[in-house]
C-alpha atoms as a PDB file:
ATOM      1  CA  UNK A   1     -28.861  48.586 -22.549  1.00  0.00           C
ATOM      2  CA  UNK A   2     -28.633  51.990 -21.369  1.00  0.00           C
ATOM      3  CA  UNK A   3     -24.951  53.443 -20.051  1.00  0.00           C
ATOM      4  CA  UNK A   4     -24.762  51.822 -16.329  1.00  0.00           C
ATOM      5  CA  UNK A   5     -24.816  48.508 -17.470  1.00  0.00           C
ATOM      6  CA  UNK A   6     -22.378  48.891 -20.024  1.00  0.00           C
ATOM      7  CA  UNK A   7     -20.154  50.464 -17.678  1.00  0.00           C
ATOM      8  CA  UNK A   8     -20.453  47.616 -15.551  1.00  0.00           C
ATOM      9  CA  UNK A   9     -19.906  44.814 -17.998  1.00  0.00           C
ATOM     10  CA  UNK A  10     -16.924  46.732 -18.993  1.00  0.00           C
ATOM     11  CA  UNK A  11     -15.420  46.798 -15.470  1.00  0.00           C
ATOM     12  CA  UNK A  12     -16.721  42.648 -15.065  1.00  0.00           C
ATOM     13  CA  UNK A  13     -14.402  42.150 -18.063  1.00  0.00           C
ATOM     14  CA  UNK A  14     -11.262  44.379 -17.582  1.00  0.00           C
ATOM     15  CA  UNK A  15     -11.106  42.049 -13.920  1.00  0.00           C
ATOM     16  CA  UNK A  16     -11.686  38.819 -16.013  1.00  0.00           C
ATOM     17  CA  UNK A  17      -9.034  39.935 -18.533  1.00  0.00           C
ATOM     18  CA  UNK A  18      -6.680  40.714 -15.634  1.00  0.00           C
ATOM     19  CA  UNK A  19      -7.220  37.313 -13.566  1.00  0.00           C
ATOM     20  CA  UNK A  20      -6.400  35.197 -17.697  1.00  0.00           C
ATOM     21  CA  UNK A  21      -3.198  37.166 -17.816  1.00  0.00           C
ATOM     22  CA  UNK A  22      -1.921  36.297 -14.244  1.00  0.00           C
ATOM     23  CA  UNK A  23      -3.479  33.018 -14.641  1.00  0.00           C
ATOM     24  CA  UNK A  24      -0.875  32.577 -17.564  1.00  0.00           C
ATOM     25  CA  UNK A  25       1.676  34.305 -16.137  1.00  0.00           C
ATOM     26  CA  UNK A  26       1.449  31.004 -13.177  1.00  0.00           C
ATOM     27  CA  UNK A  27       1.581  28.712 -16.082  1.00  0.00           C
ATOM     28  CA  UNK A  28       4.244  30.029 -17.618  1.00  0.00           C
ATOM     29  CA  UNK A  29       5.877  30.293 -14.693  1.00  0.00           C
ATOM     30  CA  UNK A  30       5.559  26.520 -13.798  1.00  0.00           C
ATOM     31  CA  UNK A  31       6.515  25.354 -17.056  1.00  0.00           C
ATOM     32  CA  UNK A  32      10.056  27.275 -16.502  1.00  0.00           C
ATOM     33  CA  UNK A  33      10.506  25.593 -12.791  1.00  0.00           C
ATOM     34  CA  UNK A  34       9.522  22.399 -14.823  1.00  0.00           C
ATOM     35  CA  UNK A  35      12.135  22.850 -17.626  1.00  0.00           C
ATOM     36  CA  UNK A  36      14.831  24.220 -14.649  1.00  0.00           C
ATOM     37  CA  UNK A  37      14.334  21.096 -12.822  1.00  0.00           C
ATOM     38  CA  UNK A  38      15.386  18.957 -15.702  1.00  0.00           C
ATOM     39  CA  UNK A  39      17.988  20.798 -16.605  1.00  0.00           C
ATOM     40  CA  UNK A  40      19.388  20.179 -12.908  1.00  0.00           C
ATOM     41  CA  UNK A  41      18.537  16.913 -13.309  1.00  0.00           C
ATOM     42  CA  UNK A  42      20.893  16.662 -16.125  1.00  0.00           C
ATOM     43  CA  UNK A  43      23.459  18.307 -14.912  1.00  0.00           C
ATOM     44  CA  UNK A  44      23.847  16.588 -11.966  1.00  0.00           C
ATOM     45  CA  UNK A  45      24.022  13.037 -14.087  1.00  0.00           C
ATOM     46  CA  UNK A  46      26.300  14.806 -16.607  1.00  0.00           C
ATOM     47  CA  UNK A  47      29.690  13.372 -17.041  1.00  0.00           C
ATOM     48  CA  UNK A  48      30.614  16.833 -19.420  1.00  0.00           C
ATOM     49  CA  UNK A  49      33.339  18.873 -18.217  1.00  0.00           C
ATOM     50  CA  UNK A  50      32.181  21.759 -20.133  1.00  0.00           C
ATOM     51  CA  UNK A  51      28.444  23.563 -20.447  1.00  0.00           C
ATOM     52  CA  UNK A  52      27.505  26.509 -21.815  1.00  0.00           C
ATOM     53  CA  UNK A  53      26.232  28.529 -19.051  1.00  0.00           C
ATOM     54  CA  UNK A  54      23.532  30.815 -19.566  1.00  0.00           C
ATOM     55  CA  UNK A  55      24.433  34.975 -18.971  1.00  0.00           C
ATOM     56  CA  UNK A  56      20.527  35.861 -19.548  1.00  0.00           C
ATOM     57  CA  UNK A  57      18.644  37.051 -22.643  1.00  0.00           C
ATOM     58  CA  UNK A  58      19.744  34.184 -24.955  1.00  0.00           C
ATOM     59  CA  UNK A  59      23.393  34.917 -24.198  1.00  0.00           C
ATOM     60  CA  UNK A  60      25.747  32.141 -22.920  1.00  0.00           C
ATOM     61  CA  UNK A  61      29.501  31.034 -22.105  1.00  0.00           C
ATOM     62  CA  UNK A  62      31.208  27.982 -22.647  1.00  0.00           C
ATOM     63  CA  UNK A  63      32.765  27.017 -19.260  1.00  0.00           C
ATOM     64  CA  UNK A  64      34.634  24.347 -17.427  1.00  0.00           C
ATOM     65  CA  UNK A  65      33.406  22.688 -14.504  1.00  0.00           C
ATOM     66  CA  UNK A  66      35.783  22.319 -11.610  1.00  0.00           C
ATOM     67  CA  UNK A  67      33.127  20.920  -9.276  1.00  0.00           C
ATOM     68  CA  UNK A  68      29.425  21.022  -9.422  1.00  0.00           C
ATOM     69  CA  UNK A  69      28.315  23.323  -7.184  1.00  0.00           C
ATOM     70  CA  UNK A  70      25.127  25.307  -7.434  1.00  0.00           C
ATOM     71  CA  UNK A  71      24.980  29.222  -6.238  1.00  0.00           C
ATOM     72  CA  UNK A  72      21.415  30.173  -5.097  1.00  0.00           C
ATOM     73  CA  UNK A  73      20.526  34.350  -5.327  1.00  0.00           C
ATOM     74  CA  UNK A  74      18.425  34.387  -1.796  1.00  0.00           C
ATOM     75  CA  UNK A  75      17.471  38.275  -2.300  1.00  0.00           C
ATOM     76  CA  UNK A  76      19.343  41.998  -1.928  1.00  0.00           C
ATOM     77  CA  UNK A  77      21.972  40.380  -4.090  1.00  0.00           C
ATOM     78  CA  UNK A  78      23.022  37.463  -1.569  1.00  0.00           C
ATOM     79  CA  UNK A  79      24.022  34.504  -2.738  1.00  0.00           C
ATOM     80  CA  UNK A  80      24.379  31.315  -0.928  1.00  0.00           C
ATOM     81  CA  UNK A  81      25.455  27.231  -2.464  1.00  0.00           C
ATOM     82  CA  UNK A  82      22.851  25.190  -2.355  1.00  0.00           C
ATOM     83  CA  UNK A  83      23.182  21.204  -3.278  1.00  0.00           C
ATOM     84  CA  UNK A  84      20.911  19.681  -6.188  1.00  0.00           C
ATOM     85  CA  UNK A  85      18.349  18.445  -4.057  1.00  0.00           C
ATOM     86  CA  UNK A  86      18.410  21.975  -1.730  1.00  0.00           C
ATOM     87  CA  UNK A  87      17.233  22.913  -5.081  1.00  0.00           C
ATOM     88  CA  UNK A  88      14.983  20.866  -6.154  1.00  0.00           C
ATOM     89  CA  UNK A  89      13.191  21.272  -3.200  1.00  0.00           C
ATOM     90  CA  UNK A  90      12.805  25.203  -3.379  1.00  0.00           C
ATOM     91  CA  UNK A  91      11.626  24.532  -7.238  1.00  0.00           C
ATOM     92  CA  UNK A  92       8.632  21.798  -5.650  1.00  0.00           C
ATOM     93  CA  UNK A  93       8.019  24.701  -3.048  1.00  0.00           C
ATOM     94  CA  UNK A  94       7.693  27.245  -5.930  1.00  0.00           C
ATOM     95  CA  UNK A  95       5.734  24.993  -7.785  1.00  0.00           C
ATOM     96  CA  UNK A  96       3.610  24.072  -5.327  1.00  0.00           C
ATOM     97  CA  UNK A  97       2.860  27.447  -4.054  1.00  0.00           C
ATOM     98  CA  UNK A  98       1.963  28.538  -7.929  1.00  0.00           C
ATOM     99  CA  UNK A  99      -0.468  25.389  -7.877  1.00  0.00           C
ATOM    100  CA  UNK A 100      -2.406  27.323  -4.440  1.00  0.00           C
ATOM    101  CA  UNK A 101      -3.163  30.114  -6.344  1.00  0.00           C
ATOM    102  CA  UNK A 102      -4.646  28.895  -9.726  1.00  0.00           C
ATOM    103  CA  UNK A 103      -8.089  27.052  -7.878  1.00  0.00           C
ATOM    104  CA  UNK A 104      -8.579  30.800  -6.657  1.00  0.00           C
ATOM    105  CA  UNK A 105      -8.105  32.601  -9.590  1.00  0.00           C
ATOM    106  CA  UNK A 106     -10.513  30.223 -10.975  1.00  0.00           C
ATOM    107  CA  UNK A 107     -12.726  30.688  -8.281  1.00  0.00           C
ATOM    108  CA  UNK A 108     -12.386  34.478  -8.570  1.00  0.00           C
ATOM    109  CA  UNK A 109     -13.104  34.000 -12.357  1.00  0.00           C
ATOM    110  CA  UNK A 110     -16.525  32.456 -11.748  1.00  0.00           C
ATOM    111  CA  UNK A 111     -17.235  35.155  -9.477  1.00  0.00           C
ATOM    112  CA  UNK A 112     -16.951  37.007 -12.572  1.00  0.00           C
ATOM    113  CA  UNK A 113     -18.835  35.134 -14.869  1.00  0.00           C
ATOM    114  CA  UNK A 114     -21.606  34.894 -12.343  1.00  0.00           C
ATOM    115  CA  UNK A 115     -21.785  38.796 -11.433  1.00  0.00           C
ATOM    116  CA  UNK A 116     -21.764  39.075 -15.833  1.00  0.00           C
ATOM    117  CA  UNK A 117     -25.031  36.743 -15.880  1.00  0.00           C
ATOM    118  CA  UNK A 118     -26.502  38.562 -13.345  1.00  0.00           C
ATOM    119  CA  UNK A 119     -25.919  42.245 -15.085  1.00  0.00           C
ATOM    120  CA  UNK A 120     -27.134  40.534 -18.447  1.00  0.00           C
ATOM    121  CA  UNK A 121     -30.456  38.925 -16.701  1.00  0.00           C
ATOM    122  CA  UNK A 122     -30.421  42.463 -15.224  1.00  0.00           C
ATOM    123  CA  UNK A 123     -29.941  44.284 -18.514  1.00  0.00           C
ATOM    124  CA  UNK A 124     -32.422  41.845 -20.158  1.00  0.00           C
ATOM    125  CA  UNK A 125     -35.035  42.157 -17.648  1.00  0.00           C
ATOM    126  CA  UNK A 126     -35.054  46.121 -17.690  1.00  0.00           C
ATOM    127  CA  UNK A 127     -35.219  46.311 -21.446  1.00  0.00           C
ATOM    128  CA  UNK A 128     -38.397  43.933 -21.762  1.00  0.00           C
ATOM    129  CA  UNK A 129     -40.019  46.341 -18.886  1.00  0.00           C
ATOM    130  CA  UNK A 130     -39.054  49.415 -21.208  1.00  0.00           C
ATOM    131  CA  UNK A 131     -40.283  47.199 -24.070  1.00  0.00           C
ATOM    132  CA  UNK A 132     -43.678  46.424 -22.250  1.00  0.00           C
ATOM    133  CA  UNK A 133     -44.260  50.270 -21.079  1.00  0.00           C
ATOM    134  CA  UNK A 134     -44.060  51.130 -24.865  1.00  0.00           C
ATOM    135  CA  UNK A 135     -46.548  48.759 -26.004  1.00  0.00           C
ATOM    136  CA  UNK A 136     -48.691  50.056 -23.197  1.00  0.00           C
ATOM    137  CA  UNK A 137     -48.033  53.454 -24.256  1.00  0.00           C
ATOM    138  CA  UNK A 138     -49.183  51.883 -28.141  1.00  0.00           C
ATOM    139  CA  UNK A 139     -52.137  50.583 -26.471  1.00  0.00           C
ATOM    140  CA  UNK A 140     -53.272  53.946 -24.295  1.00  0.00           C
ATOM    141  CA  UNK A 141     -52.545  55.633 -27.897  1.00  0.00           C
ATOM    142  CA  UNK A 142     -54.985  53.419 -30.009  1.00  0.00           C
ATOM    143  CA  UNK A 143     -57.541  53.532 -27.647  1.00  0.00           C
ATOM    144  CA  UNK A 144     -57.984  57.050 -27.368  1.00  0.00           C
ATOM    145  CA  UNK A 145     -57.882  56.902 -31.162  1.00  0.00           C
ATOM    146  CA  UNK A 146     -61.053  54.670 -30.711  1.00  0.00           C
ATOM    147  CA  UNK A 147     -63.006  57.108 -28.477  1.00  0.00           C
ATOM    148  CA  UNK A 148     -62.364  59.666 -30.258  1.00  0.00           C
ATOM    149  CA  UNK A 149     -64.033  58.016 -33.425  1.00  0.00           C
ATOM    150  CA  UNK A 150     -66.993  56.882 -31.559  1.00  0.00           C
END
């Protein structure tokens, strides 16, 4: 396979490499809307006057709830309350918006995976032409031998 075509196949999988990751960077994603949902679920049905409330990075405080009301970061540090099923229904949005985009990654995978059988029938074809003009060049080289002993 000479240096084009590995080039090429190269470039075919860095792309297919990048579309995996954000593929499971939209799975991962949808799990944690998943597991956010039911954590809203149970808050809301909660009867506990104190939760531990979650700081970020693992880190949490104990705190007592007054009332249940949810806060709702809407971008350049603005936050607004939003009820539980205000919520819920930006999480199905999110979710559902993360669901659109996996059928395309897939479909731009299989772009991939057809433009990599391509370059391989490609690859394959060229080397059993270089393979043929060799034994042709065997051929023209044993039958000069021949006329030369005759």
């Amino acid at each position: 396979m000479n240096q084009e075509y590995l080039i090429k196949l190269s470039l075919f999988e860095q792309q297919a490499n990048q579309y995996e990751e954000h593929l499971n960077l939209i799975e991962k994603e949808m799990i944690e809307l998943a597991e956010l949902k039911l954590s809203l679920d149970k808050l809301e049905k909660s009867r506990e006057k104190e939760i531990l409330a979650g700081l970020g990075k693992g880190i949490y405080i104990k705190t007592k709830l007054d009332k249940k009301e949810l806060f709702v970061n809407i971008g350049s540090r603005v936050v607004v309350n939003k009820s539980f099923s205000e919520i819920r229904k930006i999480i199905d949005s999110q979710v559902g918006k993360l669901g659109e985009m996996k059928p395309k990654i897939h479909l731009e995978i299989e772009k991939i995976k057809r433009q990599l059988d391509r370059l391989v029938e490609d690859a394959e074809s060229e080397q059993d032409k270089d393979e043929d003009e060799e034994k042709q060049k065997e051929i023209s080289k044993a039958e000069k031998k021949l006329i030369r002993r005759r």
